[in-house]
C-alpha atoms as a PDB file:
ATOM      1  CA  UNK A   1      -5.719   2.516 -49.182  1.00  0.00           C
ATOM      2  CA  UNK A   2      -8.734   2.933 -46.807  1.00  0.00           C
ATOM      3  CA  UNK A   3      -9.005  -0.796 -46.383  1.00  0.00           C
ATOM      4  CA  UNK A   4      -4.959  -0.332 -44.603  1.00  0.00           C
ATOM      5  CA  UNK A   5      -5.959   2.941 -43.102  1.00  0.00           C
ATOM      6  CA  UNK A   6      -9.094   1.001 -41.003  1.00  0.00           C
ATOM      7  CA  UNK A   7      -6.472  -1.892 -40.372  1.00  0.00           C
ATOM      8  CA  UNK A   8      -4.113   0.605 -38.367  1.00  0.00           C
ATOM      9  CA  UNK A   9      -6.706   2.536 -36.390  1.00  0.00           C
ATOM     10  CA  UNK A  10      -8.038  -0.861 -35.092  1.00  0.00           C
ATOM     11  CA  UNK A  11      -4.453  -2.413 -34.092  1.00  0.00           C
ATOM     12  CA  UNK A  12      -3.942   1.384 -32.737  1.00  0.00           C
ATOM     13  CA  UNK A  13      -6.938   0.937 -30.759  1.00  0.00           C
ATOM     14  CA  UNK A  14      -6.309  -2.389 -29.706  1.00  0.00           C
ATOM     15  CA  UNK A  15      -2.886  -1.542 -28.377  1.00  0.00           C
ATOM     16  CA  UNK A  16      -4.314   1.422 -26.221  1.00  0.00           C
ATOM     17  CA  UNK A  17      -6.571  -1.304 -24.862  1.00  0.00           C
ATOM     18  CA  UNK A  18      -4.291  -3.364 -23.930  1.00  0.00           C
ATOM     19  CA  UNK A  19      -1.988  -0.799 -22.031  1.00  0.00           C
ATOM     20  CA  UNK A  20      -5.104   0.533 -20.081  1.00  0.00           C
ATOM     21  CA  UNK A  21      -6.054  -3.150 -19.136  1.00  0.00           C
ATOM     22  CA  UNK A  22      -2.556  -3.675 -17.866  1.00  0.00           C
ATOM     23  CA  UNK A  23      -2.431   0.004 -16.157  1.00  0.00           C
ATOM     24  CA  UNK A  24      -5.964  -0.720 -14.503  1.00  0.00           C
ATOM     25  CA  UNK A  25      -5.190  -4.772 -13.451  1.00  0.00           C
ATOM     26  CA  UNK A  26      -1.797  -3.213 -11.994  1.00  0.00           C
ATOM     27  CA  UNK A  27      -4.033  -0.573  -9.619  1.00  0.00           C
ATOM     28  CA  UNK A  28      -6.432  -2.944  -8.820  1.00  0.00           C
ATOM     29  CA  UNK A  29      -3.418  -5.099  -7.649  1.00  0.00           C
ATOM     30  CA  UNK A  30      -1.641  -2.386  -5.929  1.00  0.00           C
ATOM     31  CA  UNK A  31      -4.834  -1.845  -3.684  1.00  0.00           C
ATOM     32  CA  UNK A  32      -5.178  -5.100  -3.132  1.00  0.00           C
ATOM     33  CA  UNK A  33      -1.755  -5.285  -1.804  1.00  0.00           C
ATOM     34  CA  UNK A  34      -1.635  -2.497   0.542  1.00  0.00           C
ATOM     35  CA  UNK A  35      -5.227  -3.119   2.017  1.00  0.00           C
ATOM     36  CA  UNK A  36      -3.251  -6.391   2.623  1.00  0.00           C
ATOM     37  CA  UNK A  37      -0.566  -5.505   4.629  1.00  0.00           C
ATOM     38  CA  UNK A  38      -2.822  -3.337   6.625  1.00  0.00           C
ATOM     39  CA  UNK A  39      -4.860  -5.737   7.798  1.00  0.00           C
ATOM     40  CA  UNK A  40      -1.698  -8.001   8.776  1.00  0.00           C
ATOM     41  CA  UNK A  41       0.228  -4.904  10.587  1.00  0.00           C
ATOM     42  CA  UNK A  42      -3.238  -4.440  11.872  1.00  0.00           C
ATOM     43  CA  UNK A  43      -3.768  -8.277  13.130  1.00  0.00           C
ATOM     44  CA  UNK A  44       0.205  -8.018  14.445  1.00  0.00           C
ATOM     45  CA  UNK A  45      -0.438  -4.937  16.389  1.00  0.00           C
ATOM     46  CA  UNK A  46      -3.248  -7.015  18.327  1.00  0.00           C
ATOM     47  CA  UNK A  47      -2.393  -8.622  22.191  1.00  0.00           C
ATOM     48  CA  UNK A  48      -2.484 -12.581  21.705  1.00  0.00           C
ATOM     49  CA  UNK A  49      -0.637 -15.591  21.151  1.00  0.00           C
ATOM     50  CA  UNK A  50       1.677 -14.926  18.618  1.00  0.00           C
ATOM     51  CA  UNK A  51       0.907 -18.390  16.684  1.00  0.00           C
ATOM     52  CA  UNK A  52      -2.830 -17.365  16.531  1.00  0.00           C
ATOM     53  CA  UNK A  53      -1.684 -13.841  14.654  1.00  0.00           C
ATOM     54  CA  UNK A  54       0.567 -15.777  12.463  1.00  0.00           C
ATOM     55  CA  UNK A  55      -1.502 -17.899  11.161  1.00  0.00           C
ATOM     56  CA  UNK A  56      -4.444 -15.134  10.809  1.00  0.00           C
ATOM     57  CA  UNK A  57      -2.519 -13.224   9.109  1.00  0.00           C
ATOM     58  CA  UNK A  58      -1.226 -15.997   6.787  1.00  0.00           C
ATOM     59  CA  UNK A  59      -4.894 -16.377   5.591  1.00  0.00           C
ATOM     60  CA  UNK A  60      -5.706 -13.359   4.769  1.00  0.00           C
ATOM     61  CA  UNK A  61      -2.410 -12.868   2.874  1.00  0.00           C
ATOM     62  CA  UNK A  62      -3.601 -16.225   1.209  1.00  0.00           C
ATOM     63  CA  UNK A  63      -7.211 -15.467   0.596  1.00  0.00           C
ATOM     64  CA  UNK A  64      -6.408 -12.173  -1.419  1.00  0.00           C
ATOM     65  CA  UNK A  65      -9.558 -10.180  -2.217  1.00  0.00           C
ATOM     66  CA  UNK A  66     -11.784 -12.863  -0.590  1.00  0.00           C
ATOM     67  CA  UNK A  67      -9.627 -12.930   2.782  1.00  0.00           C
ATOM     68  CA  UNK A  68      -9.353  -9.082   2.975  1.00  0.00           C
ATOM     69  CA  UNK A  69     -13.184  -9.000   2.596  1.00  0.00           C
ATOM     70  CA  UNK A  70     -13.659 -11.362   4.700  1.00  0.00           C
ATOM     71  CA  UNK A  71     -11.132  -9.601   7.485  1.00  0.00           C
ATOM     72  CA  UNK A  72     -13.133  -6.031   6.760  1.00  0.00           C
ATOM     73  CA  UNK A  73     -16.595  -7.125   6.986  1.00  0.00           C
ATOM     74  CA  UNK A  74     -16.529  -9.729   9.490  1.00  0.00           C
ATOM     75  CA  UNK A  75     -13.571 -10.335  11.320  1.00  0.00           C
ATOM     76  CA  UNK A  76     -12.103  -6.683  11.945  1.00  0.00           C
ATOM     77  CA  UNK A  77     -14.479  -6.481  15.185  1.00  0.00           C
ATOM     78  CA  UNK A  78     -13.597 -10.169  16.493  1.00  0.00           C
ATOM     79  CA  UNK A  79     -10.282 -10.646  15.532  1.00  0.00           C
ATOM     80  CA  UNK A  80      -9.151  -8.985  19.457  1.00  0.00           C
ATOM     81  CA  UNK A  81     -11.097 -12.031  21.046  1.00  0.00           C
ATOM     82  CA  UNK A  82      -9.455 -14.818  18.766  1.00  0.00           C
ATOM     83  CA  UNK A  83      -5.870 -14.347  18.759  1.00  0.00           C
ATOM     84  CA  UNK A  84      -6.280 -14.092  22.981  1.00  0.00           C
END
């Protein structure tokens, strides 16, 4: 009876783990995906060539985590002078 008993706490707290894995990967990709379309509404709002934006804001859509870093730490200040 214990031997069961120790058999349905651990498939309990597996299951639990699994649901707050899925609940935390979908946050972490909800984040992702707004701090995304920021920085594209943000690289659109900027005066340019059009084609330039476009294809900036293709790569950071792209690049995911890597291009938004990328776009926040580096290129947030330049962007301006490469799209003109």
């Amino acid at each position: 009876m214990l031997y069961y008993t120790k058999i349905y706490i651990f498939a309990y707290r597996n299951l639990l783990t699994k649901h707050f894995l899925t609940m935390l990967s979908t946050i972490i990709w909800l984040i992702g995906l707004i701090l995304a379309i920021k920085a594209a509404l943000e690289i659109w709002k900027l005066n340019g060539d059009t084609f330039k934006k476009i294809v900036f804001v293709v790569l950071v859509l792209i690049c995911s985590w890597v291009g938004l870093a990328v776009y926040y730490l580096f290129a947030r200040d330049k962007m301006a002078q490469w799209v003109k």
